[in-house]
N, C-alpha and C. Protein backbone atom coordinates (compact mmCIF):
# COMPACT_ATOMS: atom_id res chain seq x y z
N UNK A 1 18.41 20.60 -8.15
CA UNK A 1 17.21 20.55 -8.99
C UNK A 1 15.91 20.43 -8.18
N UNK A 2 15.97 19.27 -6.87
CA UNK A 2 14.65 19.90 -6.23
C UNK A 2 14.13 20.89 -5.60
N UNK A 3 15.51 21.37 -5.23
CA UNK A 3 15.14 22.88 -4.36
C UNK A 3 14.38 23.44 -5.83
N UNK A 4 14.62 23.83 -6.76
CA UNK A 4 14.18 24.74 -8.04
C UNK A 4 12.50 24.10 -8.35
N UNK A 5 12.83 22.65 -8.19
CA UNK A 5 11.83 22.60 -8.94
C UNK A 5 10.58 23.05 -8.00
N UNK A 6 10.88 22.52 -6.45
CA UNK A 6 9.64 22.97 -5.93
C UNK A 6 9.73 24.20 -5.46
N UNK A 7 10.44 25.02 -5.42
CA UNK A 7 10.42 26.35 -5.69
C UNK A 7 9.40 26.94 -6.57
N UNK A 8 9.86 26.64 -7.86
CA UNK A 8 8.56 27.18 -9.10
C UNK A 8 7.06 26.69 -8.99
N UNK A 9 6.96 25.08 -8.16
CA UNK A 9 5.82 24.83 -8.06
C UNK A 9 5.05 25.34 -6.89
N UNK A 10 5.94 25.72 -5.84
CA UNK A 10 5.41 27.01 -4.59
C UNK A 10 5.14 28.42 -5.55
N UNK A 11 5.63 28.65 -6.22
CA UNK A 11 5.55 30.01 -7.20
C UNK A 11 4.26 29.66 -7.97
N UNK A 12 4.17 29.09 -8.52
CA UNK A 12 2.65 28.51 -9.18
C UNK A 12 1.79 28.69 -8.19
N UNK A 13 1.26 28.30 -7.22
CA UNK A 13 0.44 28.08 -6.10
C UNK A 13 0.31 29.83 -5.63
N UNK A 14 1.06 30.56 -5.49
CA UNK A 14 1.30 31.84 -4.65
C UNK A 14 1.12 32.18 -5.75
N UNK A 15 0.99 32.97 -6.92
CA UNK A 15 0.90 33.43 -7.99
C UNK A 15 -0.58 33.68 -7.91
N UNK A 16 -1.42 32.65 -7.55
CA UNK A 16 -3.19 32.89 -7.61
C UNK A 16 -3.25 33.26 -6.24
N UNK A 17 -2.64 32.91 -5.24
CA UNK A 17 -2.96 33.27 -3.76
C UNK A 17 -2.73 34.31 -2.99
N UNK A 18 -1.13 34.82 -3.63
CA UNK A 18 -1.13 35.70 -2.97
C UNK A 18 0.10 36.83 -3.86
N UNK A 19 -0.21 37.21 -4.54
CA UNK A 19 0.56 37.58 -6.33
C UNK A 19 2.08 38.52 -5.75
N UNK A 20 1.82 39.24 -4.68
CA UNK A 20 2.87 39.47 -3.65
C UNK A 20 4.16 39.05 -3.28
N UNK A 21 3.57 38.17 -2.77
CA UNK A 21 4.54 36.90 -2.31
C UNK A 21 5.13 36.52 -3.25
N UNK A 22 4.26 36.17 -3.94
CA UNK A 22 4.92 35.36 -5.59
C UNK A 22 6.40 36.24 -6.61
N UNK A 23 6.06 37.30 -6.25
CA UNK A 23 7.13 38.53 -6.74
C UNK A 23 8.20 38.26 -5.95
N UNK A 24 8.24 38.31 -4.55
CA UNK A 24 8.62 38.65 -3.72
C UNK A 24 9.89 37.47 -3.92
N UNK A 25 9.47 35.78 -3.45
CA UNK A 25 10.04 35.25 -3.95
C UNK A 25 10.68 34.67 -5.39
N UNK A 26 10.17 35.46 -6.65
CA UNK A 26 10.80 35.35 -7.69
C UNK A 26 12.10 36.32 -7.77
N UNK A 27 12.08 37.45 -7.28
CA UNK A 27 13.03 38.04 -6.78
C UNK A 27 14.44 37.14 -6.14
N UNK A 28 13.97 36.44 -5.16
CA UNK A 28 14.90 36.33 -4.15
C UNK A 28 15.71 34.83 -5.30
N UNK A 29 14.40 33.90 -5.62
CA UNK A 29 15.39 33.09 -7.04
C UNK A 29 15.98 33.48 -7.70
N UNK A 30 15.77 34.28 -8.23
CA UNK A 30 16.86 35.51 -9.69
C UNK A 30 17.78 35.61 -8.98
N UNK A 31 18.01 36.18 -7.42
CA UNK A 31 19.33 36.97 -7.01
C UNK A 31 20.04 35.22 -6.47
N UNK A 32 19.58 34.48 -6.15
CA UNK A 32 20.07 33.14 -5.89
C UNK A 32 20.33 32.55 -6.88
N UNK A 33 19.83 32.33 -8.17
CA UNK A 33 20.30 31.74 -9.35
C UNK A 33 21.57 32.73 -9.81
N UNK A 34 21.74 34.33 -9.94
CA UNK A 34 22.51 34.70 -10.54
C UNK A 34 23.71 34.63 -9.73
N UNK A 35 23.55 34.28 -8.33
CA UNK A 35 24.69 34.41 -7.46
C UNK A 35 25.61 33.42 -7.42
N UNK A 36 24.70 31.77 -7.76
CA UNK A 36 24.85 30.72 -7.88
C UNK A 36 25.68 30.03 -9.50
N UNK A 37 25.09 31.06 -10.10
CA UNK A 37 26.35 30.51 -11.43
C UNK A 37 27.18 31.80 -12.10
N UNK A 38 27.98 32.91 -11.40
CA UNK A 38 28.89 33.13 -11.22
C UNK A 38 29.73 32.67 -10.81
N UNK A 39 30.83 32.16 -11.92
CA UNK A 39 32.03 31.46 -12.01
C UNK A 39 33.22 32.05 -11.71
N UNK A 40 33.07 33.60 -11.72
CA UNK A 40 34.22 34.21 -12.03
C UNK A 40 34.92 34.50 -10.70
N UNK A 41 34.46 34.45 -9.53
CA UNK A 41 35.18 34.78 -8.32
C UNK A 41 34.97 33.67 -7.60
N UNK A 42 35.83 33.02 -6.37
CA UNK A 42 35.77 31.80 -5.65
C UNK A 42 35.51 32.19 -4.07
N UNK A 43 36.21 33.36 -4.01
CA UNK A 43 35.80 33.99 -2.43
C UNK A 43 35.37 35.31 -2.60
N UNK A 44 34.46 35.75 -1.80
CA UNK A 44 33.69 37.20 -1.35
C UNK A 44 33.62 37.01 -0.15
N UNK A 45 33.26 38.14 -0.13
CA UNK A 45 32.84 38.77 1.20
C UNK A 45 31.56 38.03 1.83
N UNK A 46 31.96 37.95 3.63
CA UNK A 46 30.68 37.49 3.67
C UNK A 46 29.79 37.97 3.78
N UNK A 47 29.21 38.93 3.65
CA UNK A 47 28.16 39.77 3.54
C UNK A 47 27.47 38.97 2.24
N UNK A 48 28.29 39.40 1.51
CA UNK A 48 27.68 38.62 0.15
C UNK A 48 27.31 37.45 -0.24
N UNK A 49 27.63 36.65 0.35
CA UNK A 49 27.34 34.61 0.75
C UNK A 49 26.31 35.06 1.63
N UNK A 50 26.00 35.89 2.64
CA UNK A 50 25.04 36.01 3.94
C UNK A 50 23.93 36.56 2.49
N UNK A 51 23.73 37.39 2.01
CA UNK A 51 22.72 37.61 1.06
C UNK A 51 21.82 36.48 0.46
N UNK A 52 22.96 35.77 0.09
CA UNK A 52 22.55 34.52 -0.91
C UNK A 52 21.77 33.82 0.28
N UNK A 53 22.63 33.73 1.13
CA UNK A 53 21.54 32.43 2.22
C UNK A 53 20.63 33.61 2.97
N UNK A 54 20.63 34.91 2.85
CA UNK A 54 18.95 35.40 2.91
C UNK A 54 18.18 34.51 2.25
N UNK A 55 18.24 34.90 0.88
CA UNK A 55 17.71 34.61 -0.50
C UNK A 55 17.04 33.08 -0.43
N UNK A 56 17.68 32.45 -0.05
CA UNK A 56 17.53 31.12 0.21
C UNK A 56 16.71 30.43 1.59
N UNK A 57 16.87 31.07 2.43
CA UNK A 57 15.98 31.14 3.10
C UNK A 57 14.88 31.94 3.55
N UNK A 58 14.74 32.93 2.84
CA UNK A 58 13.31 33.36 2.23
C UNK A 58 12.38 32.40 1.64
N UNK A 59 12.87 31.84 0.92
CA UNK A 59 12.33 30.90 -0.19
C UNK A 59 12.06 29.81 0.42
N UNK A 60 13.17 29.48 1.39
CA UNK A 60 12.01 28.33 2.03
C UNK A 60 11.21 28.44 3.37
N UNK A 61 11.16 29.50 3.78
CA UNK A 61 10.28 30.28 4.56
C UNK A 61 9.21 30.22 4.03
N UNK A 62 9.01 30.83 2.85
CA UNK A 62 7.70 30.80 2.06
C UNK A 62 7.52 29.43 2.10
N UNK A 63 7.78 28.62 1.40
CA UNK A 63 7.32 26.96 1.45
C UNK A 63 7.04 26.44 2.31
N UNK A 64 7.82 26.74 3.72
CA UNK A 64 7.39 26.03 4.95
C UNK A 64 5.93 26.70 6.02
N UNK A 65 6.27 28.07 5.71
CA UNK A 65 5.60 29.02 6.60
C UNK A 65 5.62 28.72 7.74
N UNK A 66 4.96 29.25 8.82
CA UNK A 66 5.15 29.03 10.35
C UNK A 66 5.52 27.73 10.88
N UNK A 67 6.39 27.02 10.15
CA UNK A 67 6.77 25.96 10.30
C UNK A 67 8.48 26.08 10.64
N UNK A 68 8.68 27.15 10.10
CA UNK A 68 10.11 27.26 9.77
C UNK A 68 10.74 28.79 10.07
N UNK A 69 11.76 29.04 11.26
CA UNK A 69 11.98 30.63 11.46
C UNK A 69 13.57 30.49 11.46
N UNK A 70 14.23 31.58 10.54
CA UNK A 70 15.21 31.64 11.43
C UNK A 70 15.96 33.08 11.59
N UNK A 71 17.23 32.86 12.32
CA UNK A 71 17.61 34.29 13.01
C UNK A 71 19.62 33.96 12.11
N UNK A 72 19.72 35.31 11.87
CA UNK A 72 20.72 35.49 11.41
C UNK A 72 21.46 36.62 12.79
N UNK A 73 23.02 36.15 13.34
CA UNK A 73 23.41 36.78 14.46
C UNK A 73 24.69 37.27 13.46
N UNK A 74 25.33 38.50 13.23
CA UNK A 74 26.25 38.05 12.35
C UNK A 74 26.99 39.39 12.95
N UNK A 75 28.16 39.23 13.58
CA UNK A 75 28.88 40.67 14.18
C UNK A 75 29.45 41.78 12.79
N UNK A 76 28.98 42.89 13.16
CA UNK A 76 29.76 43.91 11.84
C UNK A 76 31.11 44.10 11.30
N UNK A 77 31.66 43.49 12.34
CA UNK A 77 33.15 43.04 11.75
C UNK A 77 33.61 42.16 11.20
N UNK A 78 32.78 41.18 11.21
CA UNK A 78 32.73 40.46 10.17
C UNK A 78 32.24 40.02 8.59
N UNK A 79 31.55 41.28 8.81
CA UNK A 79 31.08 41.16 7.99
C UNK A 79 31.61 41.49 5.89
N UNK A 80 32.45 41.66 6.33
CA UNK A 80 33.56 42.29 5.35
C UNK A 80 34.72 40.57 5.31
N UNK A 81 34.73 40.21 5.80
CA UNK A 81 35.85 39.11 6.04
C UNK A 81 35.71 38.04 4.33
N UNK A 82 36.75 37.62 4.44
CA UNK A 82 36.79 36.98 3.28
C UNK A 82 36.50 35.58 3.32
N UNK A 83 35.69 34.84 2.77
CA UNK A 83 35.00 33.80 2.67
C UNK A 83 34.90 32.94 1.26
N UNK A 84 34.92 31.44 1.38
CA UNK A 84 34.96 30.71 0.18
C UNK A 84 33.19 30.56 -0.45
N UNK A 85 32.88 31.41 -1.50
CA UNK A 85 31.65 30.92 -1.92
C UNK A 85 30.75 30.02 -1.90
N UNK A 86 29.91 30.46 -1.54
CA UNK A 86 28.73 29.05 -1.29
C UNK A 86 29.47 27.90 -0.15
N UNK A 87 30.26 28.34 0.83
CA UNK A 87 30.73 27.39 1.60
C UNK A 87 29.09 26.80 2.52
N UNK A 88 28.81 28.34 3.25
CA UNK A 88 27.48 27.58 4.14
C UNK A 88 26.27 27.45 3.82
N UNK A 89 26.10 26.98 2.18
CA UNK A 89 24.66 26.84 1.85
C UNK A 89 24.23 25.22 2.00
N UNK A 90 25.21 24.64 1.41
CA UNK A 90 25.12 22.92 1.50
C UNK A 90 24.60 22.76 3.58
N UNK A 91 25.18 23.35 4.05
CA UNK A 91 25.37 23.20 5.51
C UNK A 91 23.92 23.83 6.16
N UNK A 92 23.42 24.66 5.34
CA UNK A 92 21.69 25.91 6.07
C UNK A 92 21.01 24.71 5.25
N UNK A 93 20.69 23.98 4.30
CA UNK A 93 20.22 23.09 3.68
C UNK A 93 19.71 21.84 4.71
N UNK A 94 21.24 21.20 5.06
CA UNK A 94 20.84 19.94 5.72
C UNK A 94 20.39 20.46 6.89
N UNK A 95 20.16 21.93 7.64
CA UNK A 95 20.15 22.24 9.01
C UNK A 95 18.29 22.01 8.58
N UNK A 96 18.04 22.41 7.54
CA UNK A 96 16.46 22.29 7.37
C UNK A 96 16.06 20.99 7.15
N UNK A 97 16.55 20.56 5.99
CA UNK A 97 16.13 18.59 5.46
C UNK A 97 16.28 17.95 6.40
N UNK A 98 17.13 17.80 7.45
CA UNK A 98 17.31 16.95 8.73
C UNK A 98 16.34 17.39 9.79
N UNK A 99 16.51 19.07 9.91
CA UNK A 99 15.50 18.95 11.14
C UNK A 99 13.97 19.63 11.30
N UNK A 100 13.78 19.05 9.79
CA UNK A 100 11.92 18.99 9.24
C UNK A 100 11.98 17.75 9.42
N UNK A 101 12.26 16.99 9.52
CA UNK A 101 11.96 15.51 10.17
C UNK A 101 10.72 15.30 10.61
N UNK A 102 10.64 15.74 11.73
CA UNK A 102 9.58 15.93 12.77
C UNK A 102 8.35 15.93 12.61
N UNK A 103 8.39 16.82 11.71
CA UNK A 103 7.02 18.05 11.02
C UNK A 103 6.37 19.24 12.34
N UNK A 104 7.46 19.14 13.21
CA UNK A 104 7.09 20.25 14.15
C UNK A 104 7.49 21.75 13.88
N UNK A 105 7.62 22.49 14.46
CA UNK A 105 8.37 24.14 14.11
C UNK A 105 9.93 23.73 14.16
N UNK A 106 10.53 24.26 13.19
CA UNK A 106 12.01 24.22 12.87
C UNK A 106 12.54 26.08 13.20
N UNK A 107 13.47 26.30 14.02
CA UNK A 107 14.32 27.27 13.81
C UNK A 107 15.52 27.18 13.52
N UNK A 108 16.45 27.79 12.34
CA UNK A 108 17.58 27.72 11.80
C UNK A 108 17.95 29.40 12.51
N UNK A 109 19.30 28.81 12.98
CA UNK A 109 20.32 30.20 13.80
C UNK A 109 21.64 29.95 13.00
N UNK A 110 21.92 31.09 12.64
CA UNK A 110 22.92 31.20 11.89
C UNK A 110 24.03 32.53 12.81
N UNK A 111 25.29 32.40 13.30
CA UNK A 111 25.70 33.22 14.13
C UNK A 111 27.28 33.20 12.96
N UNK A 112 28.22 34.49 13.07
CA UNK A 112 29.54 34.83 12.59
C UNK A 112 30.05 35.66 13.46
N UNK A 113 31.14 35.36 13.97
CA UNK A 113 32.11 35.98 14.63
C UNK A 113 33.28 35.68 14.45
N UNK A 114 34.33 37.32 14.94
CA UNK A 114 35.65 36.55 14.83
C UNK A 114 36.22 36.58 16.62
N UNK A 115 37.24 34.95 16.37
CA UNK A 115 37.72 34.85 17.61
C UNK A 115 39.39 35.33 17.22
N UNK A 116 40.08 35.97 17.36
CA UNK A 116 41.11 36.09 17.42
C UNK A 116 41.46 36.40 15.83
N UNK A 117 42.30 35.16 15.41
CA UNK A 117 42.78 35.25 13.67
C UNK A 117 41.54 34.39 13.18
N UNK A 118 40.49 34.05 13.77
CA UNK A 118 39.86 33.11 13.34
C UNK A 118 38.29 33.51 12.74
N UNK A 119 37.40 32.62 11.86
CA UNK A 119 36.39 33.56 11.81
C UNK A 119 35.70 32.20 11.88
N UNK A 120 34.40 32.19 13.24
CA UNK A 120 33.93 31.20 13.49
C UNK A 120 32.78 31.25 13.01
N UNK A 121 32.24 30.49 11.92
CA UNK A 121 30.62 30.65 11.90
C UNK A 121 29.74 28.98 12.12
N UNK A 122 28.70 29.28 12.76
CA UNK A 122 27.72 28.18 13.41
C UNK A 122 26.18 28.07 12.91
N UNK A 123 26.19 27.06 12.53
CA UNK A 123 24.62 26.94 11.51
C UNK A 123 24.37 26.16 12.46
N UNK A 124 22.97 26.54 13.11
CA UNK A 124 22.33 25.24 14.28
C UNK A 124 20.80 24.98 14.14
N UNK A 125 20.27 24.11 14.73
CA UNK A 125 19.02 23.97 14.34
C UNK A 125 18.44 23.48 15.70
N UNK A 126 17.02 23.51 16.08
CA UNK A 126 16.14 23.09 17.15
C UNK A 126 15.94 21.53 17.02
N UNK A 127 15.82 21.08 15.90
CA UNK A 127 15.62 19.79 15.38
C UNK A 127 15.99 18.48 16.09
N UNK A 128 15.26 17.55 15.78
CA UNK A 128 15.92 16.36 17.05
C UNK A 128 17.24 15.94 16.95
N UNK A 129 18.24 15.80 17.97
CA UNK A 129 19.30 15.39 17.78
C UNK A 129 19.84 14.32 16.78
N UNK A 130 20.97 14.48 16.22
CA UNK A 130 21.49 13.24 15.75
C UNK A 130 21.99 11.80 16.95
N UNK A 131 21.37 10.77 16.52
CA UNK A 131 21.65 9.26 16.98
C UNK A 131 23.46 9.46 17.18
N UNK A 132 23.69 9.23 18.56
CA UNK A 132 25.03 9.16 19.18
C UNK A 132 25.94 8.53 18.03
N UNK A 133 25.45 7.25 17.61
CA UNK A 133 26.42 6.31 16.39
C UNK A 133 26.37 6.77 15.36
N UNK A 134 25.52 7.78 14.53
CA UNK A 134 25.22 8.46 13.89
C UNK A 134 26.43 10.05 13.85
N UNK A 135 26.18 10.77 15.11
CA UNK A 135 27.16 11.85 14.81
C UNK A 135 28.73 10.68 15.15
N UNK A 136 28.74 10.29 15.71
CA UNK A 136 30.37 9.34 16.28
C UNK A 136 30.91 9.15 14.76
N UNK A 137 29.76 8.13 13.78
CA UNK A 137 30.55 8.12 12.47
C UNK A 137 30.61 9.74 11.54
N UNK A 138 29.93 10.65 11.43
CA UNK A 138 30.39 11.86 11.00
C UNK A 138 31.65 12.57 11.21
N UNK A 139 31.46 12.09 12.98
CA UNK A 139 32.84 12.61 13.47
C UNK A 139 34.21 11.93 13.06
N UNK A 140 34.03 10.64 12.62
CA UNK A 140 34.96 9.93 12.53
C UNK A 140 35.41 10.31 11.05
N UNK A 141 34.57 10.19 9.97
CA UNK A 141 34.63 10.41 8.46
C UNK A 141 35.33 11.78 8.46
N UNK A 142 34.75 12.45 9.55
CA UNK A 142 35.70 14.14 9.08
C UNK A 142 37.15 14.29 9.37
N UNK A 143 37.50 13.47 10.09
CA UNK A 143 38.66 13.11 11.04
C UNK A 143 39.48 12.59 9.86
N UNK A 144 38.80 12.19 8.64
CA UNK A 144 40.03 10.55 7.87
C UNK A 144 40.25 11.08 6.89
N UNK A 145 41.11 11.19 6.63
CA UNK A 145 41.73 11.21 4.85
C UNK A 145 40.55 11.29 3.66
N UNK A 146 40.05 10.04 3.71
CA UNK A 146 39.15 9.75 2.55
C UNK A 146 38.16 9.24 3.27
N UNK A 147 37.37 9.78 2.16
CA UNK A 147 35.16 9.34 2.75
C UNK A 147 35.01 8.19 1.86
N UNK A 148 34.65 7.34 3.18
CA UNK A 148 33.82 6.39 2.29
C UNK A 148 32.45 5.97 3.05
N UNK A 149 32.23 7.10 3.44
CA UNK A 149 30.66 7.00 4.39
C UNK A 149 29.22 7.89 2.81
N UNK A 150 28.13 7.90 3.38
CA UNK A 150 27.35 8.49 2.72
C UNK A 150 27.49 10.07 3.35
N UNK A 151 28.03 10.73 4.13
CA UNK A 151 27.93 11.72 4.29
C UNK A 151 28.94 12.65 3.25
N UNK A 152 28.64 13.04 1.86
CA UNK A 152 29.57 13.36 1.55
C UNK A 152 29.55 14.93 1.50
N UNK A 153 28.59 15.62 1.74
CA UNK A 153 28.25 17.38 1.45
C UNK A 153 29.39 17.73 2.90
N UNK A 154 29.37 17.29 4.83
CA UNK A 154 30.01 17.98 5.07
C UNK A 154 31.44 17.64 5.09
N UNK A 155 31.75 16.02 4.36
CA UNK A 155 33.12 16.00 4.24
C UNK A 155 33.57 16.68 3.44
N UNK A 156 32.89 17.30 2.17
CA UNK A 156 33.24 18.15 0.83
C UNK A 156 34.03 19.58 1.51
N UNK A 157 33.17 20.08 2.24
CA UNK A 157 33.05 21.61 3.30
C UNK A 157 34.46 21.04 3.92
N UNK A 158 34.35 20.44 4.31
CA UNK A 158 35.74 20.17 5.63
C UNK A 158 37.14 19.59 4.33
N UNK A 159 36.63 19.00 4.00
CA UNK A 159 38.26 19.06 2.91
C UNK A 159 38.49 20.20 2.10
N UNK A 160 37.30 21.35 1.47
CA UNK A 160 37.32 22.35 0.77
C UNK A 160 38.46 23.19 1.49
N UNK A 161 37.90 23.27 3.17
CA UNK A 161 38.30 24.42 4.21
C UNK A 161 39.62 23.82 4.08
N UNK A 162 40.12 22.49 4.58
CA UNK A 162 41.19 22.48 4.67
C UNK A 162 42.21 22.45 3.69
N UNK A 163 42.03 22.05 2.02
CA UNK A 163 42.63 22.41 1.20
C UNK A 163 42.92 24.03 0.74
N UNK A 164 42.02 24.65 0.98
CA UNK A 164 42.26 25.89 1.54
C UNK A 164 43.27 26.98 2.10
N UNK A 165 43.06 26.37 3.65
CA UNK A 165 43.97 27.02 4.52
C UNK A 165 44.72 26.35 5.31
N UNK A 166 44.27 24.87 5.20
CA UNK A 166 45.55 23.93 6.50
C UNK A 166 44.86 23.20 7.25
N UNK A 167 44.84 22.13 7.98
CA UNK A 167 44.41 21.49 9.09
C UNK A 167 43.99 21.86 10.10
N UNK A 168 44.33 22.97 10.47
CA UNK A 168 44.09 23.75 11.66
C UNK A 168 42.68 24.25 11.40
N UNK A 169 41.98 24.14 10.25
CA UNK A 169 40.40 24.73 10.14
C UNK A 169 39.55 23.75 9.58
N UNK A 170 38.49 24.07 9.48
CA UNK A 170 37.64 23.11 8.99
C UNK A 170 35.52 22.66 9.40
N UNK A 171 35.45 21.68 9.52
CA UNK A 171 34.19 21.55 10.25
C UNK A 171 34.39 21.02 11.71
N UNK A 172 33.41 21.43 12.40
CA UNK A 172 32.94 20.18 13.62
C UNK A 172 31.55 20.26 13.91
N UNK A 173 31.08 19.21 14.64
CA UNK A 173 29.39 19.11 14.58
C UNK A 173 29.45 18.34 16.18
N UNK A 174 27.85 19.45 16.51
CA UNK A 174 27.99 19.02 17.72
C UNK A 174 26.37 18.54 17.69
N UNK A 175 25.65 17.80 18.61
CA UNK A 175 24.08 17.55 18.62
C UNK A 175 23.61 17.21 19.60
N UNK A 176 22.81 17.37 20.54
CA UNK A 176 22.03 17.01 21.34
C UNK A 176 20.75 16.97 21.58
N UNK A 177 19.94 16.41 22.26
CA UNK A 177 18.21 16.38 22.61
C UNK A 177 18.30 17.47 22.99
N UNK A 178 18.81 17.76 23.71
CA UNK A 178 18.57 19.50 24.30
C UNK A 178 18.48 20.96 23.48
N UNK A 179 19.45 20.63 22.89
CA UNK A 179 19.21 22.11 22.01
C UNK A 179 19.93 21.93 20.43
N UNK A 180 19.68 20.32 19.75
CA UNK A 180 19.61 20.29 18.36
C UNK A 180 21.25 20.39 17.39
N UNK A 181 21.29 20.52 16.48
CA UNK A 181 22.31 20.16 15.83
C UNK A 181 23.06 21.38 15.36
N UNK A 182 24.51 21.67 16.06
CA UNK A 182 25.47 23.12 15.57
C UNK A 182 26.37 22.51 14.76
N UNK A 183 26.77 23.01 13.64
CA UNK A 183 27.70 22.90 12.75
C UNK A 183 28.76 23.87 12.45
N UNK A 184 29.56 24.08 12.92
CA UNK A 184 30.71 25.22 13.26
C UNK A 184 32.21 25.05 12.08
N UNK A 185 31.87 26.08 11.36
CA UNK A 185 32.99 26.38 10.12
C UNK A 185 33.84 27.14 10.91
N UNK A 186 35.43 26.94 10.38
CA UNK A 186 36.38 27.58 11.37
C UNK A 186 37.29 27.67 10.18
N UNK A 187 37.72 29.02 9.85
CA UNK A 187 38.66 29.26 8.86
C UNK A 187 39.30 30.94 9.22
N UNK A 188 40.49 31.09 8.68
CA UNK A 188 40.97 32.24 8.95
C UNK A 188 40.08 33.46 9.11
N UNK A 189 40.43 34.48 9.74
CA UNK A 189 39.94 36.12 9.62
C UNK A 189 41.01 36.36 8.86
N UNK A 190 40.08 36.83 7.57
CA UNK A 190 41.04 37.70 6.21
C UNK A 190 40.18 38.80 5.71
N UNK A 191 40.31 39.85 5.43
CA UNK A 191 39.54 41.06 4.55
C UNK A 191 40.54 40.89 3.42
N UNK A 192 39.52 41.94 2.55
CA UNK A 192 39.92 42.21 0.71
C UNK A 192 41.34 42.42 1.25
N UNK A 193 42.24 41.99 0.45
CA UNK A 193 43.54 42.49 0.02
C UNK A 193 44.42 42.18 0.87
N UNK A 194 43.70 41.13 1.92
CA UNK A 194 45.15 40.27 2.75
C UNK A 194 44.93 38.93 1.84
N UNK A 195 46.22 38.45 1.95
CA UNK A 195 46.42 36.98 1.84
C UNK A 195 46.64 35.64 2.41
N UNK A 196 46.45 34.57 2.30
CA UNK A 196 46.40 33.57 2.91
C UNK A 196 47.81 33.22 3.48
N UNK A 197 47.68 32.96 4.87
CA UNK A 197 49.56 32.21 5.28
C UNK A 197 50.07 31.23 4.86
């Protein structure tokens, strides 16, 4: 609800400023709202999840402006691969809310590849590192059975993945002062019309 709401109230503002823009991103809400409550399929393609988090980060491109860039790396062979809906939006979200912190320039990198049977994708950010005791308990909560920490969006992602496909996939998070916070989804390489092992 706050992404929406200040969405429409950035749409208000751009509407007298710059009537363009204002289209531009009403567009990209429509294709994010209609993408967002389709019920009827649970996995697509990722091409099609990569759309949505265009869409989505358009939108907050506009809100942030030169505050906020990012780069989508995404190999063509992967791009067809089969993927659980809306898995990496919760995950491009906190890569922004965490590392606008600052109020300095934020870049969000978003990279997909496949390694082998595997299809690795990495949401990272420039943003100041996470506090050592800080990622240690993330790491630890993703590691356990049951959450009983406040982090509950990437334990959701990491039990989703692994109810899924198995233990063998899931999240990990890495962070440093040096080059900011990667969040690495790891789940099978599947296209349309294979099935899960």
């Amino acid at each position: 609800p706050h992404f929406l709401f200040n969405t429409l109230e950035n749409i208000k503002f751009m509407i007298r400023l710059d009537p363009e823009a204002a289209s531009r991103m009403i567009l990209a809400l429509s294709g994010l709202l209609r993408y967002s409550i389709n019920n009827t399929v649970s996995r697509v393609c990722l091409q099609e999840d990569l759309q949505y988090i265009q869409n989505y980060l358009d939108i907050q491109q506009a809100r942030f402006g030169s505050r906020l860039n990012y780069v989508l790396q995404v190999d063509d062979e992967v791009r067809d691969a089969i993927v659980p809906k809306l898995l990496m939006q919760p995950v491009v979200e906190n890569a922004i809310k965490y590392g606008m912190r600052d109020g300095g320039h934020l870049e969000v990198r978003m990279a997909a590849r496949r390694r082998q049977e595997r299809l690795i994708i990495e949401i990272a950010n420039n943003g100041a590192a996470i506090a050592p005791a800080a990622l240690a308990e993330i790491r630890e909560m993703l590691a356990a059975r049951h959450n009983f920490s406040t982090h509950s969006g990437l334990y959701n992602i990491h039990r989703r993945v692994q109810l899924l496909y198995g233990e063998a996939y899931g999240v990990t998070i890495d962070s440093s002062a040096a080059e900011g916070t990667c969040v690495k989804l790891t789940i099978p390489y599947q296209r349309k019309g294979e099935t899960d092992a």
